[in-house]
C-alpha atoms as a PDB file:
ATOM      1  CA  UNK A   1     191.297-149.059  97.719  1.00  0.00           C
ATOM      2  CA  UNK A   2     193.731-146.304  97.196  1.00  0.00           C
ATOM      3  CA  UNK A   3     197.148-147.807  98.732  1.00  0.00           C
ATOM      4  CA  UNK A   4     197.413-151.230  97.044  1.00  0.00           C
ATOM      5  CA  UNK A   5     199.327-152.862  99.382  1.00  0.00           C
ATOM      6  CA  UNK A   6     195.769-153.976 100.607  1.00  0.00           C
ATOM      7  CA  UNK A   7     193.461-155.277  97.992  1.00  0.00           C
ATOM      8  CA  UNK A   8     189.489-155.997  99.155  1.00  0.00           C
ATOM      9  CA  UNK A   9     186.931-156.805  97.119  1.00  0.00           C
ATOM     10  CA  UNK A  10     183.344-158.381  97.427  1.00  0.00           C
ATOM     11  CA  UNK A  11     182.058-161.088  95.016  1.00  0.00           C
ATOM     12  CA  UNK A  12     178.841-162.592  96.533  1.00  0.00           C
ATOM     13  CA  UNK A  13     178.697-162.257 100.029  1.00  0.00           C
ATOM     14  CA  UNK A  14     181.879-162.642 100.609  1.00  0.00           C
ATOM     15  CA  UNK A  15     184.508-160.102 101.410  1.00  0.00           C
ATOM     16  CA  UNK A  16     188.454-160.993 100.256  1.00  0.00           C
ATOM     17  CA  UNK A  17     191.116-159.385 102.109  1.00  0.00           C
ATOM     18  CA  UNK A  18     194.254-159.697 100.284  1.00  0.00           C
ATOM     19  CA  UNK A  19     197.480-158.546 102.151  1.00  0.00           C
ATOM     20  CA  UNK A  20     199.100-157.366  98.488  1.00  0.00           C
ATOM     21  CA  UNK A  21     203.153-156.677  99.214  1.00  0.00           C
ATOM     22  CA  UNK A  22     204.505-159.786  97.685  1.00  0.00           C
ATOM     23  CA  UNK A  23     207.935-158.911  97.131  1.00  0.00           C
ATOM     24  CA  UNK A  24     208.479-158.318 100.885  1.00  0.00           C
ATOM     25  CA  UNK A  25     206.502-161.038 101.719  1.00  0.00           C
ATOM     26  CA  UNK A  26     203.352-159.001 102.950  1.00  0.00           C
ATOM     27  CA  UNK A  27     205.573-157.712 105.509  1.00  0.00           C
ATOM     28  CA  UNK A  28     203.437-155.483 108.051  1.00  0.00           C
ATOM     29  CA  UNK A  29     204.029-151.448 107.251  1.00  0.00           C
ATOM     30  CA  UNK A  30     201.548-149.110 109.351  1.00  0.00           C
ATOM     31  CA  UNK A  31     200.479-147.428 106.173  1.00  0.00           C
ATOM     32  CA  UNK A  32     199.728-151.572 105.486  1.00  0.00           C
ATOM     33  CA  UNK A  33     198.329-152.086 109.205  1.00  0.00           C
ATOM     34  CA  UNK A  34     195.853-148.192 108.258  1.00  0.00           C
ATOM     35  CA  UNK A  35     194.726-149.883 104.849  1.00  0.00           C
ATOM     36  CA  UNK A  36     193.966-153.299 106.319  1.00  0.00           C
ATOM     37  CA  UNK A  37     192.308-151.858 109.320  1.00  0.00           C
ATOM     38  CA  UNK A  38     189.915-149.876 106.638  1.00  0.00           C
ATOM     39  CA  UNK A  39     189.108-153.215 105.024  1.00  0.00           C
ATOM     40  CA  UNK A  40     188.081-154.798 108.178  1.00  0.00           C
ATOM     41  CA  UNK A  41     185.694-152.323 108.700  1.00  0.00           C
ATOM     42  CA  UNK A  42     184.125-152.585 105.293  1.00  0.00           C
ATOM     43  CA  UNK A  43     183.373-155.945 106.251  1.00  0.00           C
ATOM     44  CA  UNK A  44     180.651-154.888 109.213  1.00  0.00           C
ATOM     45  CA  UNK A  45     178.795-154.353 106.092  1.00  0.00           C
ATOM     46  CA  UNK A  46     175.752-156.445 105.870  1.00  0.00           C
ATOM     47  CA  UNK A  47     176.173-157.134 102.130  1.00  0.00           C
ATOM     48  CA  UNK A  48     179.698-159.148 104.082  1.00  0.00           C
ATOM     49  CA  UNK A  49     178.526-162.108 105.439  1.00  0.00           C
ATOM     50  CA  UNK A  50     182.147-163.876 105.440  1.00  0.00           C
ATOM     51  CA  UNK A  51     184.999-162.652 105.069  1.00  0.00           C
ATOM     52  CA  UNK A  52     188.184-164.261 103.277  1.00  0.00           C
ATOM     53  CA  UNK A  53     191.595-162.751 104.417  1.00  0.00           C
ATOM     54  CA  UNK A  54     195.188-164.159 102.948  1.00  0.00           C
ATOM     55  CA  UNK A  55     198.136-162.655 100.996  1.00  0.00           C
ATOM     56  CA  UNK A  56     199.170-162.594  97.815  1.00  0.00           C
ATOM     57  CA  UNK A  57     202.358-164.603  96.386  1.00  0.00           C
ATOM     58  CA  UNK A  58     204.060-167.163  97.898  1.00  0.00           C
ATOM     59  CA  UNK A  59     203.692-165.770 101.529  1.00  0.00           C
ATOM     60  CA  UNK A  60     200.653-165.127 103.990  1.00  0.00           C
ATOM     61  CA  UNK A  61     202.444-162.586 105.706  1.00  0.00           C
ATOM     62  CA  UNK A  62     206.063-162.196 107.335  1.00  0.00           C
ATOM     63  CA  UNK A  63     205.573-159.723 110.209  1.00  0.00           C
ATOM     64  CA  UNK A  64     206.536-156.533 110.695  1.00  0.00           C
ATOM     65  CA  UNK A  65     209.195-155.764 108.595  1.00  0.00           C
ATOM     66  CA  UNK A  66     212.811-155.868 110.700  1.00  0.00           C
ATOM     67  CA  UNK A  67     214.566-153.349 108.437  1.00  0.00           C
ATOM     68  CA  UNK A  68     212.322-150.692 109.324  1.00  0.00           C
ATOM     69  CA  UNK A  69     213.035-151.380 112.648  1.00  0.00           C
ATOM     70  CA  UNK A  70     216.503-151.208 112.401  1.00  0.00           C
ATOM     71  CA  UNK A  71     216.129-147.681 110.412  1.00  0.00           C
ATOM     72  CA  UNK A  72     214.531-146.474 113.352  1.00  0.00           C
ATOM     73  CA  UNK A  73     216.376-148.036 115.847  1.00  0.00           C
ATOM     74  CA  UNK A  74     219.602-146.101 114.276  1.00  0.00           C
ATOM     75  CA  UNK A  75     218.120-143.088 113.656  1.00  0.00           C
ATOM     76  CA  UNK A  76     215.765-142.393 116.731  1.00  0.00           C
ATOM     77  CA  UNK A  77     217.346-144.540 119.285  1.00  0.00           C
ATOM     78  CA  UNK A  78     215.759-146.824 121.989  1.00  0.00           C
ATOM     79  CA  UNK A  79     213.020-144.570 123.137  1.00  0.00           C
ATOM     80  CA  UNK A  80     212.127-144.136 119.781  1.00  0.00           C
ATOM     81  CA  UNK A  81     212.203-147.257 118.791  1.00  0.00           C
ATOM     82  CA  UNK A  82     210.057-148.000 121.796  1.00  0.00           C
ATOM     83  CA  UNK A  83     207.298-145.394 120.755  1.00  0.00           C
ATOM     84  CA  UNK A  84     207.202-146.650 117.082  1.00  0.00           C
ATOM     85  CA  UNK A  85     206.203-150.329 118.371  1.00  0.00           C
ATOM     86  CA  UNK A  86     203.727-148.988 120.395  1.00  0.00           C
ATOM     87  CA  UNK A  87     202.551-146.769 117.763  1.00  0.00           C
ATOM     88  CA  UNK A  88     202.620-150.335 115.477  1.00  0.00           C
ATOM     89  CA  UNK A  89     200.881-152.760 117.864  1.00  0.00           C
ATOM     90  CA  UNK A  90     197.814-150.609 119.155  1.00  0.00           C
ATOM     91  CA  UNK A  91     197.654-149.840 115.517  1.00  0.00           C
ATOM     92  CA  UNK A  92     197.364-153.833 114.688  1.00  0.00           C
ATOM     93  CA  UNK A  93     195.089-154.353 117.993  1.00  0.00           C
ATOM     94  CA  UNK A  94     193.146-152.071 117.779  1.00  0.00           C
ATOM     95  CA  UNK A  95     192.329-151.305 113.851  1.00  0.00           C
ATOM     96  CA  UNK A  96     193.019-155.074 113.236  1.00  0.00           C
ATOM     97  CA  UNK A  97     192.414-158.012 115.390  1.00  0.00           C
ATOM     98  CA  UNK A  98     190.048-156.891 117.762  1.00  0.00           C
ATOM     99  CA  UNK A  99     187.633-155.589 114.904  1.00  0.00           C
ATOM    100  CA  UNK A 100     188.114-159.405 113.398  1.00  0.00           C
ATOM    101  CA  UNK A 101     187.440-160.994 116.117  1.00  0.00           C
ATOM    102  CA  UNK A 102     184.197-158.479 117.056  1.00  0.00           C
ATOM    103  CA  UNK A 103     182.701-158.869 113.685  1.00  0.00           C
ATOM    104  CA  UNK A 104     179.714-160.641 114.193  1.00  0.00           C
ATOM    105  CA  UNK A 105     179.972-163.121 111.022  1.00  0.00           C
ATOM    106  CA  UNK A 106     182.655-166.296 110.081  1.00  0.00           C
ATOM    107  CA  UNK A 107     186.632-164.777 109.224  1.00  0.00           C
ATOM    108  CA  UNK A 108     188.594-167.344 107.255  1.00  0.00           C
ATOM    109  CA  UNK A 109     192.087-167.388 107.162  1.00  0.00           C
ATOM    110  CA  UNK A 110     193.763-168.677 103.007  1.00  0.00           C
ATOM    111  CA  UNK A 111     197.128-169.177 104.569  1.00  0.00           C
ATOM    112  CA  UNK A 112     199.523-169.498 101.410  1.00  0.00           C
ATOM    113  CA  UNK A 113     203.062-169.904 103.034  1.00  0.00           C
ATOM    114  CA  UNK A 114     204.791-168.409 105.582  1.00  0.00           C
ATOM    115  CA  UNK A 115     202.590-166.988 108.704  1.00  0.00           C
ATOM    116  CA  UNK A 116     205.148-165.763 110.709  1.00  0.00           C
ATOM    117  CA  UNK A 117     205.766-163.005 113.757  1.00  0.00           C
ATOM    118  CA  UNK A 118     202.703-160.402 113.300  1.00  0.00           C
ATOM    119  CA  UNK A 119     201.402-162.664 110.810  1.00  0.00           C
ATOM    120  CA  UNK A 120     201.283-165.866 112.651  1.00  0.00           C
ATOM    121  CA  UNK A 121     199.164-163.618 115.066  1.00  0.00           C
ATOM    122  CA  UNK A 122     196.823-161.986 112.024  1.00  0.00           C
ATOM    123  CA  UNK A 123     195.830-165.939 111.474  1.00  0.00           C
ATOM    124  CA  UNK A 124     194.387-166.579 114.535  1.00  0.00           C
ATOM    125  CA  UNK A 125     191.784-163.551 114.587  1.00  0.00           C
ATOM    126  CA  UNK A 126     190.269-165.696 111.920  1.00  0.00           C
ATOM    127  CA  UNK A 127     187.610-168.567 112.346  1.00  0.00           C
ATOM    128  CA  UNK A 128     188.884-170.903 110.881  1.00  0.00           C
ATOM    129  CA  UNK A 129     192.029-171.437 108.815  1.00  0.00           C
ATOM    130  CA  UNK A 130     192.712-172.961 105.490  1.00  0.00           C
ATOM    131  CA  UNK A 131     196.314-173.821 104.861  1.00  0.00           C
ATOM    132  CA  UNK A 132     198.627-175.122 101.728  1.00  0.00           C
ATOM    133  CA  UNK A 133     200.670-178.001 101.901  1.00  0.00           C
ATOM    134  CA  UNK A 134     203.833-175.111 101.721  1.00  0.00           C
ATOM    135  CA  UNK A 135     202.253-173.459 104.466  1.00  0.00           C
ATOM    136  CA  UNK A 136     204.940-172.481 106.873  1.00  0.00           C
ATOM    137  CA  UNK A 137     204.110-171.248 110.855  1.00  0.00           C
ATOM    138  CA  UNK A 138     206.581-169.247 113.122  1.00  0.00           C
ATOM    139  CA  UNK A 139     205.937-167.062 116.230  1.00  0.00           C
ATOM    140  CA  UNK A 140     209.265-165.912 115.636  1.00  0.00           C
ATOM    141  CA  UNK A 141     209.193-163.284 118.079  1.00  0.00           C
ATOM    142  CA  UNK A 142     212.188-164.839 120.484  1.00  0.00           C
ATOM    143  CA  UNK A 143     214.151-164.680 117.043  1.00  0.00           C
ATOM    144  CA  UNK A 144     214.446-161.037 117.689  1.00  0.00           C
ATOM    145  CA  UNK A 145     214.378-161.358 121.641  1.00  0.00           C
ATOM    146  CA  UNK A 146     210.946-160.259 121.270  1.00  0.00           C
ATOM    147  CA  UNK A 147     207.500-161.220 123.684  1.00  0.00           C
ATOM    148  CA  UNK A 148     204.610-161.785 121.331  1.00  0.00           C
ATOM    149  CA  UNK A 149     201.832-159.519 120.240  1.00  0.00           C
ATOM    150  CA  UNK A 150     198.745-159.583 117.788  1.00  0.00           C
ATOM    151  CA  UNK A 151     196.746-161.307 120.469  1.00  0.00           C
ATOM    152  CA  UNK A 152     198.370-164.164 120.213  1.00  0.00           C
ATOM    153  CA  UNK A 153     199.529-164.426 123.843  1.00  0.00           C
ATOM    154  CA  UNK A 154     195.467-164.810 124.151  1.00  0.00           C
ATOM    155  CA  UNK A 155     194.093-166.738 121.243  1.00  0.00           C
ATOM    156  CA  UNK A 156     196.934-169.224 120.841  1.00  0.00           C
ATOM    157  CA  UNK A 157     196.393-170.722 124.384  1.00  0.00           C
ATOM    158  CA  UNK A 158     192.741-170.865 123.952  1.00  0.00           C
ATOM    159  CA  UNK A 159     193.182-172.742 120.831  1.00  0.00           C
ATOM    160  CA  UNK A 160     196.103-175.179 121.645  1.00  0.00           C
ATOM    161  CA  UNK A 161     196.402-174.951 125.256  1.00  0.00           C
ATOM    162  CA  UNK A 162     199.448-172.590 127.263  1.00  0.00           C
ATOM    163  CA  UNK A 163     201.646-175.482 127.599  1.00  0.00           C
ATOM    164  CA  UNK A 164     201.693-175.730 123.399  1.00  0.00           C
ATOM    165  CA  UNK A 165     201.322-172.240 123.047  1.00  0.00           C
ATOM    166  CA  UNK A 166     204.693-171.959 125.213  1.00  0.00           C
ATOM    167  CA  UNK A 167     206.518-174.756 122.813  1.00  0.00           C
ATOM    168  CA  UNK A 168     205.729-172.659 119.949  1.00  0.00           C
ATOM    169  CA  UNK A 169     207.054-169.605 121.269  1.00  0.00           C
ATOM    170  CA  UNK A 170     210.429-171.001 122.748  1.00  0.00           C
ATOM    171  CA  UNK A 171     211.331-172.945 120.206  1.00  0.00           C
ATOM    172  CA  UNK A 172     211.250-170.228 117.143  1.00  0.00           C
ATOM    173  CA  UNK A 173     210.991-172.841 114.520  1.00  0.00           C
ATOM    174  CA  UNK A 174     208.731-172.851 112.032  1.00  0.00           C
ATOM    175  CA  UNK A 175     206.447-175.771 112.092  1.00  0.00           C
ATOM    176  CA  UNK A 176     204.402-177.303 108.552  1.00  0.00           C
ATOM    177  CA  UNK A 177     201.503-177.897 107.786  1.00  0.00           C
ATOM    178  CA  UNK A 178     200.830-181.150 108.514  1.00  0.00           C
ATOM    179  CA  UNK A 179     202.128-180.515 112.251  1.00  0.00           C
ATOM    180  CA  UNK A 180     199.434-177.567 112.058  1.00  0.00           C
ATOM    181  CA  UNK A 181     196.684-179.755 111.130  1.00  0.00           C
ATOM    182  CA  UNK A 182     198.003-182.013 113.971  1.00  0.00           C
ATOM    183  CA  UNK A 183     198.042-179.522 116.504  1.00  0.00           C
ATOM    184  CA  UNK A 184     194.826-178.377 115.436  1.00  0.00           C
ATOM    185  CA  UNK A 185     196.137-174.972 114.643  1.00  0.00           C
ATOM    186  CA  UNK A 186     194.698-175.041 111.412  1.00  0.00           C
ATOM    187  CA  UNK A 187     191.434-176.684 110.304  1.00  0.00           C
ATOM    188  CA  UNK A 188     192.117-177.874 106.474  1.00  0.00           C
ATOM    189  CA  UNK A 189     195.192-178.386 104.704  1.00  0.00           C
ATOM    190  CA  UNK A 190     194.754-178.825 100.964  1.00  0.00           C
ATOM    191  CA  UNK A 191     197.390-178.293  97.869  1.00  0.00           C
ATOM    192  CA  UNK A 192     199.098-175.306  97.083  1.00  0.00           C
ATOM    193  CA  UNK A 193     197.147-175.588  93.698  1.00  0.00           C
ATOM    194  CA  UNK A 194     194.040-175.492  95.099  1.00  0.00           C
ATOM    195  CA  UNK A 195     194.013-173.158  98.194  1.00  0.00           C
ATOM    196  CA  UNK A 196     192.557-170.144  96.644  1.00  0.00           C
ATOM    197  CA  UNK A 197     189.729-172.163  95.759  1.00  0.00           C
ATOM    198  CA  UNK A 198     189.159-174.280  98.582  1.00  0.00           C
ATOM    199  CA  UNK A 199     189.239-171.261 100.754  1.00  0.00           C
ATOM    200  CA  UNK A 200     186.661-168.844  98.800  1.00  0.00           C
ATOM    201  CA  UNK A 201     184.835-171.968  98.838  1.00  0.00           C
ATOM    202  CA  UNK A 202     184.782-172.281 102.277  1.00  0.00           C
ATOM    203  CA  UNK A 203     184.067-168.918 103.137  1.00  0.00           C
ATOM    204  CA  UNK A 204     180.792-168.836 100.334  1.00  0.00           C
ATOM    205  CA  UNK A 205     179.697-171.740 102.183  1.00  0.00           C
ATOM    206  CA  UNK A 206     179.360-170.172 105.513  1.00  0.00           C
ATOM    207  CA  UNK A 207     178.227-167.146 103.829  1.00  0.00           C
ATOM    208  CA  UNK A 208     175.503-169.011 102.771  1.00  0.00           C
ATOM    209  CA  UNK A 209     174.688-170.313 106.011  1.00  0.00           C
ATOM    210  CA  UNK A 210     172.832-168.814 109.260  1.00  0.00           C
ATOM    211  CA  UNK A 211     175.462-165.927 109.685  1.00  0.00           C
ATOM    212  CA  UNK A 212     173.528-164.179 112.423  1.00  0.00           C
ATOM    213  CA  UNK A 213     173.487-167.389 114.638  1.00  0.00           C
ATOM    214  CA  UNK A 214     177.555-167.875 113.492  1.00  0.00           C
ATOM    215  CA  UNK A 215     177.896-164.523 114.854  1.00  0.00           C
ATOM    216  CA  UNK A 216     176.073-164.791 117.849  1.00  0.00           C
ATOM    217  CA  UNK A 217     177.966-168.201 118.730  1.00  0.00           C
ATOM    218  CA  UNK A 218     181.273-166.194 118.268  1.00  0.00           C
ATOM    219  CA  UNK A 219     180.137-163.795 120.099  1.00  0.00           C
ATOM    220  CA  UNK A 220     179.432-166.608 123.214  1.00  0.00           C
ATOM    221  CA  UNK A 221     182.384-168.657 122.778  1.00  0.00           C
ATOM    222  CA  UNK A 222     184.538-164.922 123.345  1.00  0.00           C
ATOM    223  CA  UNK A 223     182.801-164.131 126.231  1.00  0.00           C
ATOM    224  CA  UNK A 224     182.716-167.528 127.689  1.00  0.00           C
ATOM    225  CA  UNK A 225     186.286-167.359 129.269  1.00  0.00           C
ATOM    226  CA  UNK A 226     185.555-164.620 131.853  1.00  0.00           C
ATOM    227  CA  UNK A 227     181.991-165.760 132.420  1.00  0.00           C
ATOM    228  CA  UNK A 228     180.565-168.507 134.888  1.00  0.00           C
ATOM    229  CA  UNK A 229     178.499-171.547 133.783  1.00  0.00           C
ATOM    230  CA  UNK A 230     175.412-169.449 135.270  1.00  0.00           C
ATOM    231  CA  UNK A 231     176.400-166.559 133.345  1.00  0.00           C
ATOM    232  CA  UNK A 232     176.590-168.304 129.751  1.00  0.00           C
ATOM    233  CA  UNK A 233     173.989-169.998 130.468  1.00  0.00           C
ATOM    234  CA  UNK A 234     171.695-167.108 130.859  1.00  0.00           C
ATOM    235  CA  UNK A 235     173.618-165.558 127.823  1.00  0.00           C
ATOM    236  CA  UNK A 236     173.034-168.661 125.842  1.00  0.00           C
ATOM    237  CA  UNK A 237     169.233-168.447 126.810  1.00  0.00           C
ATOM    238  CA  UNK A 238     169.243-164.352 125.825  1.00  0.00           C
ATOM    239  CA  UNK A 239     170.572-165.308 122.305  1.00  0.00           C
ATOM    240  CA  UNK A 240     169.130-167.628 121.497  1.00  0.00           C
ATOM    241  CA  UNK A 241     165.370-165.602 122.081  1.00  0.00           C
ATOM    242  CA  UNK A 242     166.927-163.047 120.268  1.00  0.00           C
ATOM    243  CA  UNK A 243     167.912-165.265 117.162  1.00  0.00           C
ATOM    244  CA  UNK A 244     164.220-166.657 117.170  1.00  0.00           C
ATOM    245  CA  UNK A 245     163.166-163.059 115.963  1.00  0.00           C
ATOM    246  CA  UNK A 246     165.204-163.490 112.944  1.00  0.00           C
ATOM    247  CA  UNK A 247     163.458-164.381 109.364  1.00  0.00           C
ATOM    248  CA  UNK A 248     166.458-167.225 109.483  1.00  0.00           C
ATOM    249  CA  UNK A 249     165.583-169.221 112.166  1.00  0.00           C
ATOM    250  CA  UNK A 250     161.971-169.188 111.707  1.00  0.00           C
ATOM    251  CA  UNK A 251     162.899-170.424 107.715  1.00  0.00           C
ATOM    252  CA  UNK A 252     165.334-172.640 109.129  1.00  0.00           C
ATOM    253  CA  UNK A 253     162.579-174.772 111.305  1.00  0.00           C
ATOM    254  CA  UNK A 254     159.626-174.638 108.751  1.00  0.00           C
ATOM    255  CA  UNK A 255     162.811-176.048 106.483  1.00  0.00           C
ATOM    256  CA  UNK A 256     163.430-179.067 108.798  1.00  0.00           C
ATOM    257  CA  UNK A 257     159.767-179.448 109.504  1.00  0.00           C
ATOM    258  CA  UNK A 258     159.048-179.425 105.598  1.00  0.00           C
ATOM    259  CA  UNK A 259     162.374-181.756 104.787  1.00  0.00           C
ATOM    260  CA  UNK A 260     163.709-179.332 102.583  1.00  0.00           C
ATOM    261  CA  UNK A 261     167.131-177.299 102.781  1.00  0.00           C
ATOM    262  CA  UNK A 262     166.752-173.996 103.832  1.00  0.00           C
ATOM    263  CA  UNK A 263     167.593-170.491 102.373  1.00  0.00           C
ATOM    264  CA  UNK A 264     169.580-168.239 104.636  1.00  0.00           C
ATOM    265  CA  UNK A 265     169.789-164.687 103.891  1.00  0.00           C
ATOM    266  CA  UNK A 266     170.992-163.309 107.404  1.00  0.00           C
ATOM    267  CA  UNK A 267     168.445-161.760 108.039  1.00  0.00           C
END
């Protein structure tokens, strides 16, 4: 891509997002938020059947970046101010997470260091997430007397519950890795040494795998929050005909049948 602040490439089938502004920690810009919104959207491709997404350096990513806030704060006041972080999250929300989180194949999250503010948010869009013993976590937002954004007022009590969503938010301290694992905010924790590697690994794996049933699944578990059991059930039921059409399930069964492993293509 033209602005290297986001780097994406393909190797296999899986796309790598790499948030690429190390020395300010991969600190959110909107030029950033335009470029990693493009590379999101590259990833509908159907040569993408995962998709990798961490940061270069020693950080995942730090947020927005305060300073800029500041500079606009002095210059345009608190109206404009007000207009720029609007202008900021629907960017992020609407270019960013909600295309993750609609893409119909398994988003992995190589969390190397701090995850913090926006960035804490970007990491749950993802899957699943992959974290270094270094690995550092912070909502951060009541640092600034913020609320939260990136989605993470949804997706964090969904995956940890509101009461431990709340802790994380009041308390503004950043919590480890091991505490993450704990919490069950991450799914793997492995060295700093090997993250890179157990991550792409992770994501070629499900690449691999039956990505049009991982999609539709994601696709069930989203919508199961505002549906009723009768509803899911009926949308479980309408998938699940649907995925019997595909050349993967019907390899997938003569595979068991025969006691072999099967090949998935996603198709």
């Amino acid at each position: 891509m033209a602005d290297e602040s986001v780097k994406f490439q393909v190797s296999g089938a899986v796309g790598t997002i790499t948030l690429n502004r190390p020395e300010s920690r991969n600190a959110l810009t909107p030029e950033m938020i335009g470029e990693l919104g493009k590379a999101v959207k590259a990833c509908a491709s159907p040569n993408v059947r995962a998709v990798l997404l961490t940061g270069a350096g020693g950080a995942f990513c730090a947020g927005a970046n305060v300073r800029d806030l500041v500079a606009t704060l002095d210059e345009k006041g608190p109206e404009g101010i007000a207009q720029a972080i609007r202008e900021l999250a629907d960017a992020l929300h609407n270019q960013v997470v909600l295309p993750l989180r609609r893409l119909p194949k398994p988003v992995v999250a190589g969390i190397n260091g701090a995850a913090a503010g926006a960035g804490f948010s970007l990491t749950l869009a993802a899957d699943l997430r992959v974290a270094s013993h270094n690995s550092r976590f912070l909502m951060a937002y009541a640092n600034i007397g913020a609320p939260a954004d990136g989605g993470s007022t949804w997706l964090l009590p969904r995956l940890l519950g509101a009461g431990r969503a709340m802790e994380l938010y009041l308390a503004s301290q950043p919590i480890g890795a091991p505490r993450a694992l704990e919490l069950g905010l991450v799914t793997q924790v492995c060295s700093d040494e090997e993250l890179d590697r157990h991550a792409l690994e992770t994501a070629t794996r499900l690449a691999e795998g039956p990505t049009i049933a991982y999609g539709r699944v994601k696709e069930l578990y989203e919508r199961s929050w505002e549906s009723t059991l009768e509803e899911q059930l009926d949308a479980e039921t309408e998938a699940f005909a649907r995925t019997a059409m595909t050349r993967d399930f019907q390899e997938g069964i003569r595979a068991f049948a025969g006691r072999r492993q099967p090949w998935f293509q996603g198709v």
